[in-house]
C-alpha atoms as a PDB file:
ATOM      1  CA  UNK A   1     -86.491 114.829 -75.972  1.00  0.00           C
ATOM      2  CA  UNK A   2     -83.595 111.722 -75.464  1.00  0.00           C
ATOM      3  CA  UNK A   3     -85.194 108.975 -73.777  1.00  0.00           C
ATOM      4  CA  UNK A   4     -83.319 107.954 -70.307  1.00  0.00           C
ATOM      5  CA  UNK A   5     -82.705 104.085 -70.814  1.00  0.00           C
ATOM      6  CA  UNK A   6     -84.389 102.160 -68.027  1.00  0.00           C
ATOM      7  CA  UNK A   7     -81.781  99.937 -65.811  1.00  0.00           C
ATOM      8  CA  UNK A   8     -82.925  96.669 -64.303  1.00  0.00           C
ATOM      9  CA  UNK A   9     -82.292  92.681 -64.721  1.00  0.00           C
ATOM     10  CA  UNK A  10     -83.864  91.063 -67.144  1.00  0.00           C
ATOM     11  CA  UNK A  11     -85.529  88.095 -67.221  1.00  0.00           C
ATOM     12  CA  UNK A  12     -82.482  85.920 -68.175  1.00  0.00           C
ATOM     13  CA  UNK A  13     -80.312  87.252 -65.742  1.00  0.00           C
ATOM     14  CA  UNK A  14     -82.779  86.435 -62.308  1.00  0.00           C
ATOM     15  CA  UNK A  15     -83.276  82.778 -63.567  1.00  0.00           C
ATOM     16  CA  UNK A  16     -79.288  82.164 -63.778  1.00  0.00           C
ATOM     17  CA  UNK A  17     -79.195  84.106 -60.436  1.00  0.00           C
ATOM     18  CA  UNK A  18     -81.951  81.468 -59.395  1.00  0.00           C
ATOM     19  CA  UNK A  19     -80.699  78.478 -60.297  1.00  0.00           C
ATOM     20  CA  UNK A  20     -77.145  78.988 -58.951  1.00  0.00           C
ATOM     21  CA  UNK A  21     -78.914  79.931 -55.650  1.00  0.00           C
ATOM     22  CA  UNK A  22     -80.657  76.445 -55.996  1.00  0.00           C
ATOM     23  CA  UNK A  23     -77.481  74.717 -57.237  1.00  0.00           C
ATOM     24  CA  UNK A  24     -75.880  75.621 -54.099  1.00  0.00           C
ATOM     25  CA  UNK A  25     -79.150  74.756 -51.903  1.00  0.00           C
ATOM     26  CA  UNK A  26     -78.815  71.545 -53.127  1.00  0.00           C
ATOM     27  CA  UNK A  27     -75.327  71.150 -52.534  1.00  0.00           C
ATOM     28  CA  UNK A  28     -75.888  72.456 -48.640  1.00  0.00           C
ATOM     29  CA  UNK A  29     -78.892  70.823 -47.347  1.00  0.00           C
ATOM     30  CA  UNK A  30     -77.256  67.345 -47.292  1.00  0.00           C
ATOM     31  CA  UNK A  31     -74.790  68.712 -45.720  1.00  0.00           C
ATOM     32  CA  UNK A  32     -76.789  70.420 -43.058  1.00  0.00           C
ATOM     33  CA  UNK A  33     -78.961  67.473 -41.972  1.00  0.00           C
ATOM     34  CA  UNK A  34     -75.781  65.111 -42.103  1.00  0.00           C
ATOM     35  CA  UNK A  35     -74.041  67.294 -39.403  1.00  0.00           C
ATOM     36  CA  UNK A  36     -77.224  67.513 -37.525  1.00  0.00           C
ATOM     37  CA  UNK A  37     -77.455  63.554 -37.016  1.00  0.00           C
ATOM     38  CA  UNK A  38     -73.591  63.281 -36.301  1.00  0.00           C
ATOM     39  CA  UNK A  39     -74.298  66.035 -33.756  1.00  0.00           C
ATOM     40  CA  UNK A  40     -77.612  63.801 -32.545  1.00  0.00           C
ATOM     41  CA  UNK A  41     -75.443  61.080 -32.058  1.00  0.00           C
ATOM     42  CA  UNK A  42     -72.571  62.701 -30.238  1.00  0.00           C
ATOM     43  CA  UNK A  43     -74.873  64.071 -27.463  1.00  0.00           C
ATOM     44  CA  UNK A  44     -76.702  60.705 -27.058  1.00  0.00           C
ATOM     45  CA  UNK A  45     -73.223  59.382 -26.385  1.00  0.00           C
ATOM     46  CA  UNK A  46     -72.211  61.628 -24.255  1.00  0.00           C
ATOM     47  CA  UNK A  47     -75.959  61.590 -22.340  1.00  0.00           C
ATOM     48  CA  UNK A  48     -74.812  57.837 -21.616  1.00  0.00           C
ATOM     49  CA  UNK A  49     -71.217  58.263 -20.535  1.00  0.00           C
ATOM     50  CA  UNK A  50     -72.799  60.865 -17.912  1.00  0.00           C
ATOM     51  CA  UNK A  51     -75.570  58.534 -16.788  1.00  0.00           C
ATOM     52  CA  UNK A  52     -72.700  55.499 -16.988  1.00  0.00           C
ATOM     53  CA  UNK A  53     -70.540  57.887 -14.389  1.00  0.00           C
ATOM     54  CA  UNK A  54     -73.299  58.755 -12.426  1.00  0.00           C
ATOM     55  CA  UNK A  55     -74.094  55.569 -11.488  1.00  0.00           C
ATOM     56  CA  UNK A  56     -70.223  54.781 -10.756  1.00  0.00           C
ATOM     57  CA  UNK A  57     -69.857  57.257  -8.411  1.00  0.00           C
ATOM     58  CA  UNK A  58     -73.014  56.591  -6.880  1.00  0.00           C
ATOM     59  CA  UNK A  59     -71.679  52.914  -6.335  1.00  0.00           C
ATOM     60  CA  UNK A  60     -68.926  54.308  -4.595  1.00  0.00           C
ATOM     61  CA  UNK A  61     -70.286  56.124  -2.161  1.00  0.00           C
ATOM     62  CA  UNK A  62     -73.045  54.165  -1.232  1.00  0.00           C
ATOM     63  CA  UNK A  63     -70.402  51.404  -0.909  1.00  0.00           C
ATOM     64  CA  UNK A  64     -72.457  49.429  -3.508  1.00  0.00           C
ATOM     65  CA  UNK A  65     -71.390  46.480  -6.110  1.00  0.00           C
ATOM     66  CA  UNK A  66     -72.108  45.324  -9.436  1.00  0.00           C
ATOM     67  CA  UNK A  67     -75.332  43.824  -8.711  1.00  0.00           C
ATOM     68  CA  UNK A  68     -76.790  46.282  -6.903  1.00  0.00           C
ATOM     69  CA  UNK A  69     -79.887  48.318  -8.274  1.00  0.00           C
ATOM     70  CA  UNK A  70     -80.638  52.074  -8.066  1.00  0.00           C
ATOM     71  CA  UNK A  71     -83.577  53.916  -8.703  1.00  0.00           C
ATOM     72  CA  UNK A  72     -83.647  57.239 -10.528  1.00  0.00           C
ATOM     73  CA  UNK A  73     -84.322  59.145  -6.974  1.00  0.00           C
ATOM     74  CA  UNK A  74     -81.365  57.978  -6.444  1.00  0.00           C
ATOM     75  CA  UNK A  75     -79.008  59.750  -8.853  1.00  0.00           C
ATOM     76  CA  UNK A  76     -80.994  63.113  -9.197  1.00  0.00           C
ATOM     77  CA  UNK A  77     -80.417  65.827  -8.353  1.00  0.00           C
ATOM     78  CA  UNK A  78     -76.926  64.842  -6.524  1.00  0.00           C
ATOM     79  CA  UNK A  79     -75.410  62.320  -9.162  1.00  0.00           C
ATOM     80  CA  UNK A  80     -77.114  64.100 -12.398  1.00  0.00           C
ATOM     81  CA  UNK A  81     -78.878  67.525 -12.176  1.00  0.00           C
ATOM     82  CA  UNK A  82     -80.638  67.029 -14.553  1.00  0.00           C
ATOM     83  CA  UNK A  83     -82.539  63.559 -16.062  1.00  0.00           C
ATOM     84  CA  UNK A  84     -81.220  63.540 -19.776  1.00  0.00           C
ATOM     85  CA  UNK A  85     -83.214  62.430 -23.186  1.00  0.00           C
ATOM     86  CA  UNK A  86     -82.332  61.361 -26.432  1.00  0.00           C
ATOM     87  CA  UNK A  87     -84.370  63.736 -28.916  1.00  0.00           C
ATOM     88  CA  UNK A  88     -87.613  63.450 -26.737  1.00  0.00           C
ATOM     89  CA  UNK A  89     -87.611  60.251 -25.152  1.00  0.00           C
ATOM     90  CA  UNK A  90     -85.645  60.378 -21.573  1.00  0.00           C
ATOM     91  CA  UNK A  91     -83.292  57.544 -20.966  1.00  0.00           C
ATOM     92  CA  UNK A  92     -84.241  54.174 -18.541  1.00  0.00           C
ATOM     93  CA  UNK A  93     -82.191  53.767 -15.826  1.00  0.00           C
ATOM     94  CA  UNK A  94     -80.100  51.116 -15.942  1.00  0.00           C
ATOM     95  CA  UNK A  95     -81.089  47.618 -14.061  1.00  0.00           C
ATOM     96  CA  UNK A  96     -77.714  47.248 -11.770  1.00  0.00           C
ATOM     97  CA  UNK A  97     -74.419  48.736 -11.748  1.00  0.00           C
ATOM     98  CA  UNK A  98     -73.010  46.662 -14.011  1.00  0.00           C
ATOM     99  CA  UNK A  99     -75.210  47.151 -16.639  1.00  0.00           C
ATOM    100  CA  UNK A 100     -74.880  49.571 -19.918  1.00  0.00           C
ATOM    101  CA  UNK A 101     -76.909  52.524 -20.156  1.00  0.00           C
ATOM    102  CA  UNK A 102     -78.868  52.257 -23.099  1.00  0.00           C
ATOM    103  CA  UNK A 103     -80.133  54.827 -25.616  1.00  0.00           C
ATOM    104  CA  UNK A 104     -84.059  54.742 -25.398  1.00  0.00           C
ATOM    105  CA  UNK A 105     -84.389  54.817 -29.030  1.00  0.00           C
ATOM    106  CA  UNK A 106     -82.102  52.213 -29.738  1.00  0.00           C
ATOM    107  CA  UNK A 107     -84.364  50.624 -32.031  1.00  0.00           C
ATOM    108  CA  UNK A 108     -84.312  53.078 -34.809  1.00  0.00           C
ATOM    109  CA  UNK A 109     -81.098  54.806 -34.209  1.00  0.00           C
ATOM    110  CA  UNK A 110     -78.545  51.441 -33.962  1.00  0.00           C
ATOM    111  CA  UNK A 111     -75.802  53.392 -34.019  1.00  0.00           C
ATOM    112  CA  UNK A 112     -76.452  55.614 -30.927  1.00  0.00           C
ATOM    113  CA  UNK A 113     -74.296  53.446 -27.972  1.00  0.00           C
ATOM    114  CA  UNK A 114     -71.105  53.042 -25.959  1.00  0.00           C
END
């Protein structure tokens, strides 16, 4: 009676498979959190150009200047729909027309303005 010979992967063969799946882990997650901050960043910056027009337009048609305050009642819902955030922290709104919206976490994340 012959003896089929058994198929498989031996031992040798799933640890190279293992570290070139970790080689390339290593290589990606970098990469993966870098894009995430960029993309972090982006939306803060575009959260502020919104809130920036917002309050522009508001100025206009409320026949407003550059010293003038607003509340946030006062852009939402017709200015902005919706009140935006920066992760989890929702921006201030800004003192007078004039001023700069601000990112609300501006303290950790220097790099997140207009």
């Amino acid at each position: 009676m012959m003896r089929l010979k058994e198929r498989g992967f031996t031992l040798v063969e799933i640890m190279i498979v293992v570290a070139i799946i970790g080689l390339l882990a290593a290589i990606a997650i970098p990469n993966f959190v870098k894009a995430r901050e960029t993309a972090q960043k982006n939306s803060c910056i575009a959260n502020l150009k919104q809130i920036e027009g917002a309050v522009q337009v508001w100025a206009l048609d409320n026949a407003k200047g550059g010293t003038a305050t607003m509340a946030l009642g006062d852009l939402t819902p017709d200015y902005i729909k919706r009140w935006p955030s920066c992760g989890t922290t929702a921006y201030g709104v800004p003192g007078t027309v004039a001023a700069t919206p601000v990112c609300p976490n501006s303290a950790t994340l220097t790099d997140h303005k207009l």
